[in-house]
Protein backbone atom coordinates (compact mmCIF):
# COMPACT_ATOMS: atom_id res chain seq x y z
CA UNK A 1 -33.51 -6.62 48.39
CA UNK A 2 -32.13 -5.46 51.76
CA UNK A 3 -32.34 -8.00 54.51
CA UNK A 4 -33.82 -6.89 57.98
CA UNK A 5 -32.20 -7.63 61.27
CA UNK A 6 -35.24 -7.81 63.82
CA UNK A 7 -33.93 -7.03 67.74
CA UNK A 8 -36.15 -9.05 70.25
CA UNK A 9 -34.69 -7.76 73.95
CA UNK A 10 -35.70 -9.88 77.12
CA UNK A 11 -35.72 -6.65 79.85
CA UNK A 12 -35.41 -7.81 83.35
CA UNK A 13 -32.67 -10.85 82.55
CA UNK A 14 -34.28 -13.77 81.59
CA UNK A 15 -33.27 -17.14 82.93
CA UNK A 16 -31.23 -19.40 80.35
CA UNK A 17 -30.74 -22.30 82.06
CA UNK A 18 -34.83 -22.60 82.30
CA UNK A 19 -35.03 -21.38 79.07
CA UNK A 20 -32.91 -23.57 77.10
CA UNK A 21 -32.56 -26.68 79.72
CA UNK A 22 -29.30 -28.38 80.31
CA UNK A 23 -31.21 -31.68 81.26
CA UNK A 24 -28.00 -33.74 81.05
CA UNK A 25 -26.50 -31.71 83.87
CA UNK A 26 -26.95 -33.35 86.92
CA UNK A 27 -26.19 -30.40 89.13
CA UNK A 28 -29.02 -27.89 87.46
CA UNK A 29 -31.33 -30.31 89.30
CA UNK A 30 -29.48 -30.37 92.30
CA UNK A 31 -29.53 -26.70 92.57
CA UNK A 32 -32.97 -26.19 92.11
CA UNK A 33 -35.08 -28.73 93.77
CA UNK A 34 -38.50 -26.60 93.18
CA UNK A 35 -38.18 -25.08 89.78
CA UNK A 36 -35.97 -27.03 87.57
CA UNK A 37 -37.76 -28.31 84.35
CA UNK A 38 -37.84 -31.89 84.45
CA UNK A 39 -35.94 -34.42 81.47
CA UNK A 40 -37.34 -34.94 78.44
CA UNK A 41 -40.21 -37.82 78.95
CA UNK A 42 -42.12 -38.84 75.58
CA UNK A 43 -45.87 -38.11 76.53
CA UNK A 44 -45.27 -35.89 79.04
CA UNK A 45 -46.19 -32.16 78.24
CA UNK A 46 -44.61 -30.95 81.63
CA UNK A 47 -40.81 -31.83 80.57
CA UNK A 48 -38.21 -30.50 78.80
CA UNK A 49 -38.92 -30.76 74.84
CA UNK A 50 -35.94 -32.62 73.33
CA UNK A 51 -33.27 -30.83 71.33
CA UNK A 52 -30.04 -33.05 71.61
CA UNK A 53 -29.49 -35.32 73.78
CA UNK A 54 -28.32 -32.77 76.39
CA UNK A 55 -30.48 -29.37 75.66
CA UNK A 56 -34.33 -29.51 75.44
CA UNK A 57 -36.66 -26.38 75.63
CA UNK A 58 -39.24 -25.25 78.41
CA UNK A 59 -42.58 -27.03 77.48
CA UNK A 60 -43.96 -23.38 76.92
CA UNK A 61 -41.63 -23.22 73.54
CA UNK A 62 -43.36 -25.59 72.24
CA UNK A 63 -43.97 -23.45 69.44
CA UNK A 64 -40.33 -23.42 68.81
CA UNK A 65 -39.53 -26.56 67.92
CA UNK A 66 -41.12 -26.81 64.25
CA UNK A 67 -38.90 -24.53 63.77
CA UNK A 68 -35.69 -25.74 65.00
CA UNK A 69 -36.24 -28.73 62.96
CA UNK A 70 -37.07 -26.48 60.25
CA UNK A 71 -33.28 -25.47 60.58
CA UNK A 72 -34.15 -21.96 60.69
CA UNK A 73 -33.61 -21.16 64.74
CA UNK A 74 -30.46 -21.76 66.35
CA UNK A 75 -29.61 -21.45 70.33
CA UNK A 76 -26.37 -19.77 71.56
CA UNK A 77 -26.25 -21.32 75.25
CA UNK A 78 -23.36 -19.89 77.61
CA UNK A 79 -23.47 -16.74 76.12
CA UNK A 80 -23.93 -13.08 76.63
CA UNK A 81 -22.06 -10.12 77.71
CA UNK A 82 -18.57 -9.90 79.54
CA UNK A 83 -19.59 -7.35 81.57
CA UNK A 84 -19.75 -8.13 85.23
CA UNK A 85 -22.49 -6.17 86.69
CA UNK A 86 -25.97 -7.67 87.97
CA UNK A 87 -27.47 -4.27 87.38
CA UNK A 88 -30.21 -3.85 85.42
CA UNK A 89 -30.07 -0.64 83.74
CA UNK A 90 -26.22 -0.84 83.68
CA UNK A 91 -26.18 -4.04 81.91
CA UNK A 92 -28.78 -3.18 79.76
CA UNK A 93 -27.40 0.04 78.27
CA UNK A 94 -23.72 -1.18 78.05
CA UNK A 95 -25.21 -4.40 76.26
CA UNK A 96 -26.64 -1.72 73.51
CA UNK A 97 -24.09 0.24 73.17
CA UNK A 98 -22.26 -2.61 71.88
CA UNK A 99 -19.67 -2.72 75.53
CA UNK A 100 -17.87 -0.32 74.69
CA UNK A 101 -15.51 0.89 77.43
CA UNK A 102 -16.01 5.10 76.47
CA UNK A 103 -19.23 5.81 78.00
CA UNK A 104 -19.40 9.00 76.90
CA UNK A 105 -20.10 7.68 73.35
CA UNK A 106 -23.91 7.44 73.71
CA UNK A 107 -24.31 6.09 70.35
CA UNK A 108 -25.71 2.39 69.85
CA UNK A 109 -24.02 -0.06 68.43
CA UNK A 110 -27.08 -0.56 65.47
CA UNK A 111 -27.19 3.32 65.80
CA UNK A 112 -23.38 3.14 64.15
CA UNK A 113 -24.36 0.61 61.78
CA UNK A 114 -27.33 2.57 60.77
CA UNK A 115 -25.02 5.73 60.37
CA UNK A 116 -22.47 4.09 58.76
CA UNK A 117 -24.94 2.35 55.57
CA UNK A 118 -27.21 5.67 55.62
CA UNK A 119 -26.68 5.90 51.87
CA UNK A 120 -28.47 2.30 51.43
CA UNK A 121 -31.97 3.82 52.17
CA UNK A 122 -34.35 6.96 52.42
CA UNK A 123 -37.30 5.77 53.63
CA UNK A 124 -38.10 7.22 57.20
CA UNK A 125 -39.36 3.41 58.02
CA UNK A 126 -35.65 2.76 57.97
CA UNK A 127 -35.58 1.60 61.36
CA UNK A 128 -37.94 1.23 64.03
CA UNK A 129 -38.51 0.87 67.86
CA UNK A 130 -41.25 -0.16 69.36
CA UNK A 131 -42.32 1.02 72.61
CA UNK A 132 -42.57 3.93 74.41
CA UNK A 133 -38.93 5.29 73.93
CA UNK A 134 -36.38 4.21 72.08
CA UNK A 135 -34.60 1.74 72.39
CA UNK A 136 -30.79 2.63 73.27
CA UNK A 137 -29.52 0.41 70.57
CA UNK A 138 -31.04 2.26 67.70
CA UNK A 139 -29.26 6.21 68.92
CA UNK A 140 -27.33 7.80 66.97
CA UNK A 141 -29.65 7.31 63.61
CA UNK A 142 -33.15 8.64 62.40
CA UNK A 143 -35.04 5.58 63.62
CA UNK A 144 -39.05 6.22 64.42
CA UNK A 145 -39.58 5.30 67.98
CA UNK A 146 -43.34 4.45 68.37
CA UNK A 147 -45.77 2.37 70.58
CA UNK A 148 -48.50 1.56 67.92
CA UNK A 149 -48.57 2.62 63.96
CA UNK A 150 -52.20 3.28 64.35
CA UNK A 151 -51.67 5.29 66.70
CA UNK A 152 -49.26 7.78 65.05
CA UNK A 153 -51.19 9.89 62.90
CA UNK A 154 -52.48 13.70 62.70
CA UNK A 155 -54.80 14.20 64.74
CA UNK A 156 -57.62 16.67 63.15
CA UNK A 157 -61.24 16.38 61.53
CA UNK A 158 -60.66 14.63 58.39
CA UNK A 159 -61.77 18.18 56.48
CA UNK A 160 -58.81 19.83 58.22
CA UNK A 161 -56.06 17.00 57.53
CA UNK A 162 -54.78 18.65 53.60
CA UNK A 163 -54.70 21.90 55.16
CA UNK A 164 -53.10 20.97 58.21
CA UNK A 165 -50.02 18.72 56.17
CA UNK A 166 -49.31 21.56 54.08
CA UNK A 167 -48.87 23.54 57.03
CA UNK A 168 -46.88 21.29 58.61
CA UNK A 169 -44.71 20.72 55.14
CA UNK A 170 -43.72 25.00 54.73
CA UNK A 171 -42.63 24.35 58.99
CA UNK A 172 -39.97 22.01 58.03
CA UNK A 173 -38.73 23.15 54.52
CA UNK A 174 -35.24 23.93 54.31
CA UNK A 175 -32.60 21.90 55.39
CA UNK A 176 -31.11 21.06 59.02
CA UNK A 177 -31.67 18.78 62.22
CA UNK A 178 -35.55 19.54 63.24
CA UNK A 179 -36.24 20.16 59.35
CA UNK A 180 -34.95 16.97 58.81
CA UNK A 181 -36.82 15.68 61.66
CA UNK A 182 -39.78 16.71 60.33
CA UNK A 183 -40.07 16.08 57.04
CA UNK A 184 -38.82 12.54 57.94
CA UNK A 185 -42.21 12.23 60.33
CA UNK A 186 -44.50 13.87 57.61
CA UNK A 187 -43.34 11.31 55.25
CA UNK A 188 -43.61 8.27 57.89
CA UNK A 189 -47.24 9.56 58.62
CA UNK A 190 -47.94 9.95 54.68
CA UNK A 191 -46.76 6.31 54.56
CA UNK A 192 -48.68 5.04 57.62
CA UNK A 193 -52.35 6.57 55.70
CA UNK A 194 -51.57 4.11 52.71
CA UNK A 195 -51.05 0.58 54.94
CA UNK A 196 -53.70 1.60 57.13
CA UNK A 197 -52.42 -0.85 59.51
CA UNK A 198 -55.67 -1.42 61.88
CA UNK A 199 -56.30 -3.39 59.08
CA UNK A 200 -53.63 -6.25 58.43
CA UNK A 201 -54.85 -9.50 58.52
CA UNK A 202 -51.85 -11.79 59.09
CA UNK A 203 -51.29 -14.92 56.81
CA UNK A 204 -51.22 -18.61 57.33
CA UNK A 205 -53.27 -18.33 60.43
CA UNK A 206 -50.67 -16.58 62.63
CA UNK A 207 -52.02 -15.46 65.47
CA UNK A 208 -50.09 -12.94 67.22
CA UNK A 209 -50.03 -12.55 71.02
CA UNK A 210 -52.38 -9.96 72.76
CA UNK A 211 -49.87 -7.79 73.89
CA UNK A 212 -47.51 -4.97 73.29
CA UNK A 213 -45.03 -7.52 72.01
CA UNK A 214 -47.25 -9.26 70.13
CA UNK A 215 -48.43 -6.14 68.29
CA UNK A 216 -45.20 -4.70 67.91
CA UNK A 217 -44.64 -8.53 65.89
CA UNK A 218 -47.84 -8.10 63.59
CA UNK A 219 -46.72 -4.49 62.72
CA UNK A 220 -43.26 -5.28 61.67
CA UNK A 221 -44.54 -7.96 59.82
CA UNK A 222 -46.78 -5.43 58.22
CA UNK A 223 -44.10 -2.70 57.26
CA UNK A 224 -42.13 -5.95 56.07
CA UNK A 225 -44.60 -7.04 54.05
CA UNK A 226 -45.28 -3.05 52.50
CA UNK A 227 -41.65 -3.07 51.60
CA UNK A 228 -41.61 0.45 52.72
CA UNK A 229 -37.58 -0.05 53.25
CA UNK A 230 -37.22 -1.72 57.00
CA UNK A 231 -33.65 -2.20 57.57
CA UNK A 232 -33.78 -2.85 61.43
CA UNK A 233 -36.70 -3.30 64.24
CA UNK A 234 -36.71 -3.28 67.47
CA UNK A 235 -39.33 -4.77 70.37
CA UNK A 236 -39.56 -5.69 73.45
CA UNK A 237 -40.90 -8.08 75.83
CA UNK A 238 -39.99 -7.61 79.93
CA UNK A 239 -41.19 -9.01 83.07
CA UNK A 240 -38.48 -11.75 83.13
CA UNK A 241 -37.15 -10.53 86.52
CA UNK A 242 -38.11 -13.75 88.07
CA UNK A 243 -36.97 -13.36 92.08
CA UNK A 244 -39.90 -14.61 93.74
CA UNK A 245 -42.69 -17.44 92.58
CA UNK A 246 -41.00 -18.05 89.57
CA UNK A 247 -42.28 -21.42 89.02
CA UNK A 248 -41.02 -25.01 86.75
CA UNK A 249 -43.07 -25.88 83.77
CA UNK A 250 -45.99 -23.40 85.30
CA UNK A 251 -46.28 -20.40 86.38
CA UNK A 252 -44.95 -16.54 86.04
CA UNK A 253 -42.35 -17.83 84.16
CA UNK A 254 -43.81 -20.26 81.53
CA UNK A 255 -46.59 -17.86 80.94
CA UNK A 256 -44.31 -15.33 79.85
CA UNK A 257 -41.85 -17.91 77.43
CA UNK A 258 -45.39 -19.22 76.01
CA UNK A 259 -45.94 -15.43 75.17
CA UNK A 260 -42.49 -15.19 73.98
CA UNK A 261 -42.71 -18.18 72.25
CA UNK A 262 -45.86 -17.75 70.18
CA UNK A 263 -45.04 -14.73 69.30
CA UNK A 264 -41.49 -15.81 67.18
CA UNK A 265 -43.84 -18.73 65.79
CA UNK A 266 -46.55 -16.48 64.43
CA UNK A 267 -43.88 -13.71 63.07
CA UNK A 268 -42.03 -17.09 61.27
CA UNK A 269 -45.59 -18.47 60.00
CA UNK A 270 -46.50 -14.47 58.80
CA UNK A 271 -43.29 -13.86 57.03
CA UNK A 272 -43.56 -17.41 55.51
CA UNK A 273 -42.42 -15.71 51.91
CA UNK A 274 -39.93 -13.73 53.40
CA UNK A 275 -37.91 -15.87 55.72
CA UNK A 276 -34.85 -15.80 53.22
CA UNK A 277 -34.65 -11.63 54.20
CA UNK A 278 -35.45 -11.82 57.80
CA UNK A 279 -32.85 -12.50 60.94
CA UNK A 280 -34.63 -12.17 63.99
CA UNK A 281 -31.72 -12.52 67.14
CA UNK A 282 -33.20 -12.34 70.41
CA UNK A 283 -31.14 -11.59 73.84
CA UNK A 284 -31.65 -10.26 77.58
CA UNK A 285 -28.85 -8.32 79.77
CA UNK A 286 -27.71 -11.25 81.87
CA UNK A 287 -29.03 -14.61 82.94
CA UNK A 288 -30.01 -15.90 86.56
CA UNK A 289 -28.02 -17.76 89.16
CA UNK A 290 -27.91 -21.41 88.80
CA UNK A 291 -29.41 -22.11 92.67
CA UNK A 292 -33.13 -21.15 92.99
CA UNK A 293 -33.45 -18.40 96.13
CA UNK A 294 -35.87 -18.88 99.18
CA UNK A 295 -38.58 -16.75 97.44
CA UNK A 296 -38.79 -19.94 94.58
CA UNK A 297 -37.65 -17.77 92.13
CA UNK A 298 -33.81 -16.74 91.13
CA UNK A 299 -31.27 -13.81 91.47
CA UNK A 300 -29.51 -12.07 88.89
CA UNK A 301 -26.93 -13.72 87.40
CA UNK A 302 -24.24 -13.50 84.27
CA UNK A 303 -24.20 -16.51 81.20
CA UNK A 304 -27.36 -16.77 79.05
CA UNK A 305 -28.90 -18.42 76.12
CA UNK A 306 -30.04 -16.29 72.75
CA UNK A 307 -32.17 -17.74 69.73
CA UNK A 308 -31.37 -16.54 66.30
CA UNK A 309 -34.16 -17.37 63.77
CA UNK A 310 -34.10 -16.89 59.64
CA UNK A 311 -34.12 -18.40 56.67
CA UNK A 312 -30.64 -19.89 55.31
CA UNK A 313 -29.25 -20.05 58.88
CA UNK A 314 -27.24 -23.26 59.97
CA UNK A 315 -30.29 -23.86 62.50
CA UNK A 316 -31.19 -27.06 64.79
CA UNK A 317 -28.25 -26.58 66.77
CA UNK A 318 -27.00 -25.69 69.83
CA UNK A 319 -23.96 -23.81 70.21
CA UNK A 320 -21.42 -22.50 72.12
CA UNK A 321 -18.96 -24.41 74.68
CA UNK A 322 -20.97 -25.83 77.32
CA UNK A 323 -18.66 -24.39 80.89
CA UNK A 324 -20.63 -27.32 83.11
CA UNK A 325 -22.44 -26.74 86.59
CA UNK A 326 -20.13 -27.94 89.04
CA UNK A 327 -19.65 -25.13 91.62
CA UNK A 328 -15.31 -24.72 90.19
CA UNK A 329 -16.76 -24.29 86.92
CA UNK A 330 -19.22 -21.47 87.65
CA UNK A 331 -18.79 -17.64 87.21
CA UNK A 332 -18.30 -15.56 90.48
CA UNK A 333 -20.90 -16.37 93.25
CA UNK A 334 -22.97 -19.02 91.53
CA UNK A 335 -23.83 -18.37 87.91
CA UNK A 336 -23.36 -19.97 84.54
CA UNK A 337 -20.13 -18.72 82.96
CA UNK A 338 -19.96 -17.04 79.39
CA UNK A 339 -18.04 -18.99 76.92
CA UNK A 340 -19.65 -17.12 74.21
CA UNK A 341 -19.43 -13.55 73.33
CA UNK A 342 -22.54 -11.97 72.79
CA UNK A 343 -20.75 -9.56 70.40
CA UNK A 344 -19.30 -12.50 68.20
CA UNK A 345 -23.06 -13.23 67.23
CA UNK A 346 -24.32 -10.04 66.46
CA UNK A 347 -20.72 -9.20 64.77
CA UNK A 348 -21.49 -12.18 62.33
CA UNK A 349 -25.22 -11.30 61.60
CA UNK A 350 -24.28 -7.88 60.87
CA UNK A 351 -21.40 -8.70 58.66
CA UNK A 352 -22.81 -11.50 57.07
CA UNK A 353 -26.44 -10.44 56.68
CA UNK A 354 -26.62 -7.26 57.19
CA UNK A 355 -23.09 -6.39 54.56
CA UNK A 356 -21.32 -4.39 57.46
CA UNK A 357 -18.00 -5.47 57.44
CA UNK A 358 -16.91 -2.93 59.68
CA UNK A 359 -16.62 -4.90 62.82
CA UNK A 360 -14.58 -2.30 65.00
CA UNK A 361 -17.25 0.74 63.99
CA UNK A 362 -20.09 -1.36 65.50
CA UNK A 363 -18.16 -2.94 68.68
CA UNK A 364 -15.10 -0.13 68.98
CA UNK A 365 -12.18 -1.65 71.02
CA UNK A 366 -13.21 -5.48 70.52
CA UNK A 367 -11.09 -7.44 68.13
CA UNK A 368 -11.03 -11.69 69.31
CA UNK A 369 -14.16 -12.23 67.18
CA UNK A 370 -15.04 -15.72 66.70
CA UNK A 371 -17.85 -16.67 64.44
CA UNK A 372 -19.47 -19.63 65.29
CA UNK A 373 -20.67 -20.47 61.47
CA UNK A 374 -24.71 -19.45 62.23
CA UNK A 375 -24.54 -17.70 59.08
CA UNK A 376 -22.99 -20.61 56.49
């Protein structure tokens, strides 16, 4: 069976160092007197849940932890893209493009892997976005871009439905770009009638969040479960743009890990049966300066941390070369540096779970890759 790479994109750059807290770092706490997440204190569900001695998690990924222990999440800390920019839709769009220094190749870099393995699948539920456009990662393939499966469906009295398909089926006959188009759509919608999927009843009590994330979740779990042919998925979850009132273990901020959070622990509860098939790698364009702002919140910023949950990963770790706090050790005016790159994580995941050895077509121009041994 074909495993499935699930794409989980923080927009608005979320902050690492609150995400994934360096508690044994004296000078995070000095830095941010208001919002820093205190050590790790048995009892105490306001601290930092232990990971190692030196990382623990925000108390609102809680749900996290069963499975780190589980050995099926690991954390990338000090990682992310190269790229230099604190822009938003910059860093964003070079980040799925796979940094690639010809921007006229709009392309993404799963949009090349997609292109480049077309022969391993038909099924129009190849790959997926959801939201309302797609996501920049999956161009350059036939990947349905949608906001909610139930809501993509003819719609016509049900007495008018056979009449209308077969319509629909003698528009796009033949062969080319829009009758590919649409006879890839016609069979995505024939698909969608069988799962009826304002139906699905998740397993082992999972219980999605109540959001556009968490649906997106339930109905990748769904088209998993169908084995209609999912390669690749994409969703995702913004707000994480934290400048003002951002908050410690409370607030703006914890509300949206805890949705984060729950949402990864009922998609690994869900797929229970399927965890061996799944990689779910999560990341955001950059992370947030390492002093909090006057607003109590903080600015953009450049290093990051990245989970990477699955079944037969080398989880309950922490890697990547810690780059320290102290103000010589940090990245241009204030931020964590990047000892990590980003494209050395999804260049192992795609070569050793997705079968794509072909490093350079994904990530053109990049050739220092360094596995870090996620993937044994």
């Amino acid at each position: 069976m074909d495993h499935i790479l699930i794409c989980l994109f923080q927009r608005g750059g979320a902050d690492g160092l609150n995400m994934v807290v360096p508690h044994g770092e004296a000078a995070y706490y000095a830095a941010r007197p208001a919002i820093a997440i205190a050590a790790p204190r048995p009892g105490s569900p306001a601290t930092a849940i232990e990971l190692d001695g030196f990382f623990g998690l925000h108390p609102a990924l809680g749900d996290l932890k069963e499975i780190y222990d589980a050995r099926q999440l690991a954390i990338v800390h000090a990682c992310g893209s190269p790229d230099a920019t604190r822009s938003h839709f910059d860093a964003q769009a070079n980040l799925e493009r796979g940094l690639i220094s010809d921007h006229s190749e709009t392309r993404g870099w799963l949009g090349r892997h997609l292109a480049a393995t077309a022969g391993t699948s038909d099924s129009p539920f190849r790959a997926i976005g959801f939201g309302a456009l797609l996501q920049p990662s999956l161009r350059g393939s036939a990947a349905v871009a949608v906001r909610d499966l139930t809501q993509f469906t003819l719609r016509a009295k049900p007495t008018d439905l056979p009449r209308i398909r077969a319509a629909h089926g003698e528009i796009y006959r033949g062969e080319g770009l829009l009758a590919g188009a649409g006879q890839q759509t016609l069979a995505a919608l024939a698909l969608l009638e069988k799962l009826n999927p304002g139906q699905y009843k998740p397993a082992d009590g999972a219980r999605y969040p109540e959001s556009p994330y968490g649906l997106a979740l339930q109905q990748i779990a769904q088209l998993i479960k169908a084995d209609v042919g999912l390669q690749v998925a994409c969703a995702d979850i913004g707000d994480w743009d934290t400048h003002v009132n951002q908050g410690g273990s409370e607030g703006e901020f914890a509300a949206n890990l805890a949705e984060f959070g729950a949402g990864l622990h009922a998609l690994y509860a869900d797929l229970a049966a399927y965890h061996s098939r799944i990689t779910v790698v999560t990341m955001s364009e950059f992370g947030r300066r390492l002093t909090e702002n006057g607003g109590g919140g903080t600015d953009h910023g450049h290093g990051n941390a990245m989970f990477v949950m699955g079944g037969g990963l080398a989880g309950g770790k922490v890697y990547g070369s810690w780059p320290g706090l102290q103000a010589e050790q940090l990245d241009g005016p204030g931020d964590l540096a990047i000892t990590t790159d980003i494209r050395d994580i999804l260049g192992e995941i795609a070569q050793k779970r997705l079968g794509n050895p072909d490093l350079d077509g994904l990530f053109p121009g990049y050739n220092a890759f360094q596995f870090r041994g996620l993937v044994p």
